[in-house]
Protein backbone atom coordinates (compact mmCIF):
# COMPACT_ATOMS: atom_id res chain seq x y z
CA UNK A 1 -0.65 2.58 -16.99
CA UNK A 2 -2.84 2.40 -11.78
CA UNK A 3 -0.03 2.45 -14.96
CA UNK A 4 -3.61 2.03 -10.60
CA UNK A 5 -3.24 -1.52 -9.24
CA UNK A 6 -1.84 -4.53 -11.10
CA UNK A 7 0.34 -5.87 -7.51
CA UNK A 8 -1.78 -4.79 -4.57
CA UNK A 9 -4.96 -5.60 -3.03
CA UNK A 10 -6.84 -4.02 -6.10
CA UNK A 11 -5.45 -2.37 -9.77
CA UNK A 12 -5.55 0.99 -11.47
CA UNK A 13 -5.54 2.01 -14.33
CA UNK A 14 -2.57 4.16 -14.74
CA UNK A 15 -0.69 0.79 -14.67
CA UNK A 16 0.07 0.48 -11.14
CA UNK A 17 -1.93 -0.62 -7.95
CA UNK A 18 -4.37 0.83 -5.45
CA UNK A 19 -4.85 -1.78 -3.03
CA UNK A 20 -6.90 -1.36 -0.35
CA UNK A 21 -7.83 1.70 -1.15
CA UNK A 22 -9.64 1.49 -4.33
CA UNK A 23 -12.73 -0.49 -3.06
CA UNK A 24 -14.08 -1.18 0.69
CA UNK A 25 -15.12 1.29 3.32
CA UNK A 26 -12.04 3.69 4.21
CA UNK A 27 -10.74 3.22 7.69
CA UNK A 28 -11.64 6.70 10.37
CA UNK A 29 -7.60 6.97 11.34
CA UNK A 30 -4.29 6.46 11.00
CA UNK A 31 -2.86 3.75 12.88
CA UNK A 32 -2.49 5.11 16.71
CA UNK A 33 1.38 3.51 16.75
CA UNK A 34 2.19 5.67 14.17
CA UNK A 35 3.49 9.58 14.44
CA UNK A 36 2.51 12.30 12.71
CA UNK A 37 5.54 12.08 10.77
CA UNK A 38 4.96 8.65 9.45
CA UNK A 39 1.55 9.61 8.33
CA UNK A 40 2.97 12.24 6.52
CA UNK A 41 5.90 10.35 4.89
CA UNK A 42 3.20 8.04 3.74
CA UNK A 43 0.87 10.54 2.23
CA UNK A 44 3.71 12.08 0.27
CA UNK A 45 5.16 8.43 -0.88
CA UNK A 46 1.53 7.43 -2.22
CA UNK A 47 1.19 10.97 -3.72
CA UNK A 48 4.41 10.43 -5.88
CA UNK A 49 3.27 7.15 -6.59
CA UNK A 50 0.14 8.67 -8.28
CA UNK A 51 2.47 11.44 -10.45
CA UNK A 52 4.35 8.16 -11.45
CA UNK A 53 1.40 6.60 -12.65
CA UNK A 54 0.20 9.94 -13.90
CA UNK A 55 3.59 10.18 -16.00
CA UNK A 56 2.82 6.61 -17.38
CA UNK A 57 -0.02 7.87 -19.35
CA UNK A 58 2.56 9.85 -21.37
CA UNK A 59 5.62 7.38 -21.17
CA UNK A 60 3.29 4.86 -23.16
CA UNK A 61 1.50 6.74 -25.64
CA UNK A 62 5.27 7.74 -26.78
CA UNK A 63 6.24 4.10 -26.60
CA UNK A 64 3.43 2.34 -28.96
CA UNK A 65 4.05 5.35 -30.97
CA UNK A 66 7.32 3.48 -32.34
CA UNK A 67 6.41 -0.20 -31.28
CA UNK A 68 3.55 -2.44 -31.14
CA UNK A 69 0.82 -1.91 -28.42
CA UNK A 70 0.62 -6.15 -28.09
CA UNK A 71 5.00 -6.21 -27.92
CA UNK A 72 5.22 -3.34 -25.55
CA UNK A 73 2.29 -5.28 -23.63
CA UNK A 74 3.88 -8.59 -23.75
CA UNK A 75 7.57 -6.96 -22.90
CA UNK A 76 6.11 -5.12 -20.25
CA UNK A 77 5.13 -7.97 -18.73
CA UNK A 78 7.94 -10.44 -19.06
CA UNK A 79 10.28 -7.64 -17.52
CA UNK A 80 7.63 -6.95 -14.46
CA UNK A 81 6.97 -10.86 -13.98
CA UNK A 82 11.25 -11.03 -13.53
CA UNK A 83 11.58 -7.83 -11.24
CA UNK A 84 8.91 -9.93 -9.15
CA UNK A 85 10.45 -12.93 -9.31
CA UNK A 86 13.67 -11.84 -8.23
CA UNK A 87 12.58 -10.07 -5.00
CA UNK A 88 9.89 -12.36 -4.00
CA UNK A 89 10.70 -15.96 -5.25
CA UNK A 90 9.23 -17.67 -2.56
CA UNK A 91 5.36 -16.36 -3.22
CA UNK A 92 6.02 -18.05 -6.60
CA UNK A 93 7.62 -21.71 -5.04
CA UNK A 94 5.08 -21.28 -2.45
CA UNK A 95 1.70 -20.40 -4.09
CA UNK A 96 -1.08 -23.05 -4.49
CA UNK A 97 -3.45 -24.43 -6.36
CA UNK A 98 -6.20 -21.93 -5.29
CA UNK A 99 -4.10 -19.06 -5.25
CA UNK A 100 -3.25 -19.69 -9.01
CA UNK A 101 -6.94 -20.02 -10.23
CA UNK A 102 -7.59 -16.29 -7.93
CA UNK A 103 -4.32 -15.26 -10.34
CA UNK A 104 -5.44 -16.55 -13.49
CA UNK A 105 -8.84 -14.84 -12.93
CA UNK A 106 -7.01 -11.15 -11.85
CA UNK A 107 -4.40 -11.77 -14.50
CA UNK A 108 -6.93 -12.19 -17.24
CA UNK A 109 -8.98 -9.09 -16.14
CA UNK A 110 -5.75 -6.66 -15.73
CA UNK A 111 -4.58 -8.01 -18.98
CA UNK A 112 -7.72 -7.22 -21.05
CA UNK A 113 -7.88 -4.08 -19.33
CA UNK A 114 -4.66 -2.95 -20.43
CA UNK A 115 -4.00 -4.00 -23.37
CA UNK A 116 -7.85 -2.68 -24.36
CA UNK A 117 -6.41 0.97 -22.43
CA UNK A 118 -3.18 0.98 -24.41
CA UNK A 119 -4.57 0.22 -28.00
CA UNK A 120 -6.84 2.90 -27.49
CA UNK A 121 -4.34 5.09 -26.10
CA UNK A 122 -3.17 5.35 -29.75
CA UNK A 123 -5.87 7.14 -30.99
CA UNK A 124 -6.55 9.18 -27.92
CA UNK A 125 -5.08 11.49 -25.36
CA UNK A 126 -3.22 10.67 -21.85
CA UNK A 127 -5.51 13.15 -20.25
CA UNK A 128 -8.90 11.76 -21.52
CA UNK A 129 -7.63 8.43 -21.32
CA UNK A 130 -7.28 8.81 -17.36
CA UNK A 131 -9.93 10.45 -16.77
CA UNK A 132 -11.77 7.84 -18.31
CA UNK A 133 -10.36 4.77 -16.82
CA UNK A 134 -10.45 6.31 -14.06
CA UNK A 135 -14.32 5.89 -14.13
CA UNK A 136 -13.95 2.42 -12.87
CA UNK A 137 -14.49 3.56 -9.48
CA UNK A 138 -17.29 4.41 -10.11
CA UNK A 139 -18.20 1.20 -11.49
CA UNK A 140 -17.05 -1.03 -8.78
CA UNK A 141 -19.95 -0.49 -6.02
CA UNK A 142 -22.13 -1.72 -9.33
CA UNK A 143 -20.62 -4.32 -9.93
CA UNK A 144 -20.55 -5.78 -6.28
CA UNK A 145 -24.26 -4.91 -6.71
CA UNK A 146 -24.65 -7.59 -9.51
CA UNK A 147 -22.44 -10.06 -7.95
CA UNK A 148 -22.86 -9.70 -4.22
CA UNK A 149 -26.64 -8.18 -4.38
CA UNK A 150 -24.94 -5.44 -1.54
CA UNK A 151 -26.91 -2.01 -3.00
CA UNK A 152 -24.68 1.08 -3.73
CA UNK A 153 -24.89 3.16 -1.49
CA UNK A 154 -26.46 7.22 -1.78
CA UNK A 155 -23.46 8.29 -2.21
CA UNK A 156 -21.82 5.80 -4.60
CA UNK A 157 -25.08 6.54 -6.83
CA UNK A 158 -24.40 10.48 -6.40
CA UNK A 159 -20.36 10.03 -7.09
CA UNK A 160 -21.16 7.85 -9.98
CA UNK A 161 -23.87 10.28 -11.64
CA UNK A 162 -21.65 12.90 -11.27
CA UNK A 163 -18.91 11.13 -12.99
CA UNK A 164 -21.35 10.55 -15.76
CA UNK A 165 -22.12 13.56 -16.77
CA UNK A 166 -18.50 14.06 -16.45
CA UNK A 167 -17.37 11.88 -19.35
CA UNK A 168 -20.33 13.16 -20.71
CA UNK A 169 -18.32 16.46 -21.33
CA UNK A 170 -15.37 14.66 -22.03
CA UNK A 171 -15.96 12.36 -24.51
CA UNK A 172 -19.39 12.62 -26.08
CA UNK A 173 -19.98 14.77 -29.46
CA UNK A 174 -22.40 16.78 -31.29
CA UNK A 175 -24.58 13.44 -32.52
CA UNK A 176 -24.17 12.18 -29.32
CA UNK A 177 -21.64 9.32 -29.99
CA UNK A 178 -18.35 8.75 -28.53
CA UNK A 179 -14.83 7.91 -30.77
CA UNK A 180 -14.07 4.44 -30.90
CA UNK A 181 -11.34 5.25 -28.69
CA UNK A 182 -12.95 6.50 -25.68
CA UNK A 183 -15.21 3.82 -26.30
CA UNK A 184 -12.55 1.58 -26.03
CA UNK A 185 -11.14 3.45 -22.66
CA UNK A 186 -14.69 2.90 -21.39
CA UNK A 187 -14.68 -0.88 -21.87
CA UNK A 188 -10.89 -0.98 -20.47
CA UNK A 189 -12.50 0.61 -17.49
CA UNK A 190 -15.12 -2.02 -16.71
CA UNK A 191 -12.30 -4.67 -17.32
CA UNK A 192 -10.66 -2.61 -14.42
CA UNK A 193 -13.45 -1.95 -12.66
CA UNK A 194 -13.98 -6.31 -12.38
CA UNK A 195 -10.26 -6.84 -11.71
CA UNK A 196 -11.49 -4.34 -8.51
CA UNK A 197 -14.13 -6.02 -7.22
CA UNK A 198 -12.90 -9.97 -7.84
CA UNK A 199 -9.61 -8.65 -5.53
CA UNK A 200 -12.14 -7.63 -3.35
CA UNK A 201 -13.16 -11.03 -3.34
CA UNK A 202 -10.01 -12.77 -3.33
CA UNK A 203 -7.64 -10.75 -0.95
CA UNK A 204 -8.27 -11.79 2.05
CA UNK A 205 -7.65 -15.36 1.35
CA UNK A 206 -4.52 -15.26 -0.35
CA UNK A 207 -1.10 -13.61 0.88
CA UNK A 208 -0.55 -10.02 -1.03
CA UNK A 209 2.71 -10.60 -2.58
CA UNK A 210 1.14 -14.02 -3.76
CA UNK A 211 -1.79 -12.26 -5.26
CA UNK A 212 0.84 -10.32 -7.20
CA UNK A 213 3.21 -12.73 -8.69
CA UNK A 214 0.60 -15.43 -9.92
CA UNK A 215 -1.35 -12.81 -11.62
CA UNK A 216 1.14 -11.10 -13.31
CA UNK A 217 2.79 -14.52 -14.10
CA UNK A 218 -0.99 -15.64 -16.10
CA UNK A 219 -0.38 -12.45 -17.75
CA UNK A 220 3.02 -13.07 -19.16
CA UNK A 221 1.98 -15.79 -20.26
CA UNK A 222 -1.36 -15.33 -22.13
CA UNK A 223 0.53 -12.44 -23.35
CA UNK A 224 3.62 -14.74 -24.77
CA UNK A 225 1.08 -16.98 -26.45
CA UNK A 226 -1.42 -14.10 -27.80
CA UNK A 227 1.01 -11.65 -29.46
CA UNK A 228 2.59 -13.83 -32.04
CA UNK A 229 -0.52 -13.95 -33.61
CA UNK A 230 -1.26 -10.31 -33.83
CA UNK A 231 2.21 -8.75 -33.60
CA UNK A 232 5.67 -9.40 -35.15
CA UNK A 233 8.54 -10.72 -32.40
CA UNK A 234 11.39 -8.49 -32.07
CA UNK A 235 13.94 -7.36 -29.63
CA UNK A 236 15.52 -4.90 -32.18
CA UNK A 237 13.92 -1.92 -30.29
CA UNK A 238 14.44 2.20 -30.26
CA UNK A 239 15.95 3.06 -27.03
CA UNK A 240 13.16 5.14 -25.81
CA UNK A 241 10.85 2.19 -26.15
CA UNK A 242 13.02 -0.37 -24.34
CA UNK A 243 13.03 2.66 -21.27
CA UNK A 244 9.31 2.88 -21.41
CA UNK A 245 9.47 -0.63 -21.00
CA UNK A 246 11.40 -0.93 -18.43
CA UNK A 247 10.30 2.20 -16.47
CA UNK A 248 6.56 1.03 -16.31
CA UNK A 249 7.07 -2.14 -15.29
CA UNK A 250 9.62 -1.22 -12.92
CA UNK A 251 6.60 1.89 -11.54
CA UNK A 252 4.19 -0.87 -11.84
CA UNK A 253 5.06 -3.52 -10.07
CA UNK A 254 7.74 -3.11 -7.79
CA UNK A 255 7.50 0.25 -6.82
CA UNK A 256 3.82 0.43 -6.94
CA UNK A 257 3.90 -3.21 -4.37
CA UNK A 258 6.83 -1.51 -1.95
CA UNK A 259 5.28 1.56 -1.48
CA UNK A 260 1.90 1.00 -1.42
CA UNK A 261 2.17 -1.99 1.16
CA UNK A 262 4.69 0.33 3.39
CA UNK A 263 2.18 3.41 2.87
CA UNK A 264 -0.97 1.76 3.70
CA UNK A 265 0.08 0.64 7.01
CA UNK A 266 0.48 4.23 8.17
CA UNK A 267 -2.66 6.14 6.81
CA UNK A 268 -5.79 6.07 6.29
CA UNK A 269 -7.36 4.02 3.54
CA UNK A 270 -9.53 7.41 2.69
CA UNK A 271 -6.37 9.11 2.22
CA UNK A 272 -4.51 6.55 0.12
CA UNK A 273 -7.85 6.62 -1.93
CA UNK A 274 -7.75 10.12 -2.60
CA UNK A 275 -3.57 10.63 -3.25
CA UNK A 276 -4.35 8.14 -5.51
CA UNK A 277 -7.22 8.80 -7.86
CA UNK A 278 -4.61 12.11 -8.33
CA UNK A 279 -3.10 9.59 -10.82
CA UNK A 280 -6.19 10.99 -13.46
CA UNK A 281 -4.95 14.40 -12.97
CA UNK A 282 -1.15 14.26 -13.49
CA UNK A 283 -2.03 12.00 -16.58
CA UNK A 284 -3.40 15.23 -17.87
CA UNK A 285 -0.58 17.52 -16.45
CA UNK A 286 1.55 15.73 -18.57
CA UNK A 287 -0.16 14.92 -21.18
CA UNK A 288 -0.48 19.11 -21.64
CA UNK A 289 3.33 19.82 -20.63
CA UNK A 290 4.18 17.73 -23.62
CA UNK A 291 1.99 18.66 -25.83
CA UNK A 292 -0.34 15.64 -25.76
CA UNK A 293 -3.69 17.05 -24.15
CA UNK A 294 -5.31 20.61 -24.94
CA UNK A 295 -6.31 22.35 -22.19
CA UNK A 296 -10.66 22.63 -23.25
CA UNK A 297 -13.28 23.85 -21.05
CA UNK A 298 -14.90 20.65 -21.96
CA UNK A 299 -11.29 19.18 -20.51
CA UNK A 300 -11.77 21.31 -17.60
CA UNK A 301 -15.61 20.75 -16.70
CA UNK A 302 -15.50 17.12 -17.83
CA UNK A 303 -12.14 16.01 -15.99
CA UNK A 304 -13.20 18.26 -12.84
CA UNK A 305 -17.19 16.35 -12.61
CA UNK A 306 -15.03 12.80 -12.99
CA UNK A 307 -12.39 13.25 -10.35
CA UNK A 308 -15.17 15.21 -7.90
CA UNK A 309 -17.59 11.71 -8.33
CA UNK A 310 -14.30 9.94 -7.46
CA UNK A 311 -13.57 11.59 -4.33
CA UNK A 312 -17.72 11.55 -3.24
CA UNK A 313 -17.48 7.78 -4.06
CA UNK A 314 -13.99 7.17 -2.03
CA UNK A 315 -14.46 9.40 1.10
CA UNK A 316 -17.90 10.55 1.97
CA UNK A 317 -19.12 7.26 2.69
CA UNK A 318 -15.99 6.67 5.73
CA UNK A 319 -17.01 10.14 6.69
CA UNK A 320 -20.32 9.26 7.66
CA UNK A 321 -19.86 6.20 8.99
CA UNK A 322 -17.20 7.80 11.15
CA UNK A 323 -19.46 10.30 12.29
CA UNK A 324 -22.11 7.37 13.23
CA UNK A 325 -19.10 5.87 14.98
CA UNK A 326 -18.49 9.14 17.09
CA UNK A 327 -22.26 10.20 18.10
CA UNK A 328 -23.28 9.13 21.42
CA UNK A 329 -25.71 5.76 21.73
């Protein structure tokens, strides 16, 4: 589970990473040096990264379905932490004493995030559950509001009211309450959501690949000594669970840092942003081919106000200020 940002610049939710593109003003172009083939090639390579991470959703709501959400947690991140390791040692030998306190500060976010997203994903749907985390979008020009005192901007309040009233339709019932496991998706969301905006923070002072390892590294390891306490140790797995293990962190880590760090250097950060946030949908794609979601108008309307808040929130803002770029004096 962005399965939308745990290696990059910044994390999703799906269980992967959005980097750059999740938070910051998107860029006008492409890169002149690049064709229009390379473009392309990128778009498509960041838009199977988001049916990946779309196809997580589902992959993990099989896997705690036969083993513990902590274990498949703590496996998942033991297995990640050595695909890391193994292609980028030296950001591990190398990293210092200020790029492990950034990591221990994203690790502890990402962590809470998922592990709050994937006990709730028990008792809820892949669909609902993007959609939902996906809301943390929404939340990050907020939260740079409280930390940074930078105001949202009119259309980060629009985008975000929009998505609102969007989970709105989604999750909330005749009393007006919300299950305990949206609830929960909602708070996994905000943990998200300040994973976002302390990259935003800590990026540009520490190497990518850095950023990566030492976070993921803090995870493993709060992981290793949380889930003895809450879970029962054991490697005697069902196959199907051992692949889900494997395949996320595999989709989350090293395929979500190659690709996204090739990608991003040849589009548009307003494009990246939008192939991404498709993650939300294809959690629901699959979540209906295998019989996990139920197609609902209140599916429909709810999943169609989040995603359109999204996309207000990621590109209209680089549209205007491109325009202001373009107009004469």
């Amino acid at each position: 589970m962005r399965h939308r940002r745990e290696t990059a610049a910044a994390s999703t939710p799906g269980g992967g990473t959005a980097g750059a593109a999740a938070c910051g003003p998107p860029a006008a172009g492409p890169p002149k040096a690049h064709t229009r083939r390379d473009v392309a090639l990128a778009d498509f390579s960041l838009l199977v990264v988001a049916v990946v991470w779309g196809f997580n959703f589902v992959v993990i709501k099989d896997a705690i379905g036969r083993i513990d959400p902590m274990l498949y947690v703590m496996l998942r991140y033991v297995v990640g932490f050595v695909l890391l390791a193994v292609i980028m040692p030296r950001s591990i030998l190398t990293a210092s004493r200020r790029d492990w306190q950034y990591g221990a500060i994203l690790g502890a976010f990402y962590l809470s995030a998922l592990v709050i997203q994937t006990y709730a994903l028990q008792w809820t749907t892949p669909g609902k559950s993007g959609f939902i985390t996906g809301l943390s979008v929404a939340m990050v020009p907020f939260l740079y509001w409280i930390i940074a005192k930078r105001s949202p901007g009119l259309f980060q309040i629009l985008g975000a009211i929009v998505a609102t009233v969007g989970l709105g339709f989604l999750s909330l019932r005749g009393d007006f309450t919300i299950s305990l496991a949206d609830g929960l998706t909602l708070v996994g969301a905000l943990c998200y959501a300040l994973h976002i905006t302390a990259t935003g923070f800590f990026a540009p002072k520490v190497r990518p690949a850095t950023l990566a390892v030492t976070q993921i590294a803090v995870s493993m390891v709060l992981c290793l000594a949380f889930t003895p306490f809450v879970a029962d140790i054991t490697f005697d797995l069902p196959g199907r669970a051992w692949l889900a293990i494997g395949w996320t962190a595999f989709s989350g880590t090293v395929l979500a840092f190659v690709i996204q760090s090739w990608a991003q250097q040849r589009t548009t950060s307003t494009h990246a942003a939008v192939l991404l946030c498709l993650e939300s949908v294809f959690s629901a794609v699959f979540g209906v081919l295998f019989g996990m979601d139920t197609v609902t108008w209140r599916l429909l309307t709810g999943a169609g106000l989040i995603f359109s808040g999204i996309l207000i929130i990621e590109t209209l803002p680089g549209r205007r200020e491109k325009r202001a770029a373009e107009s004469p004096g």
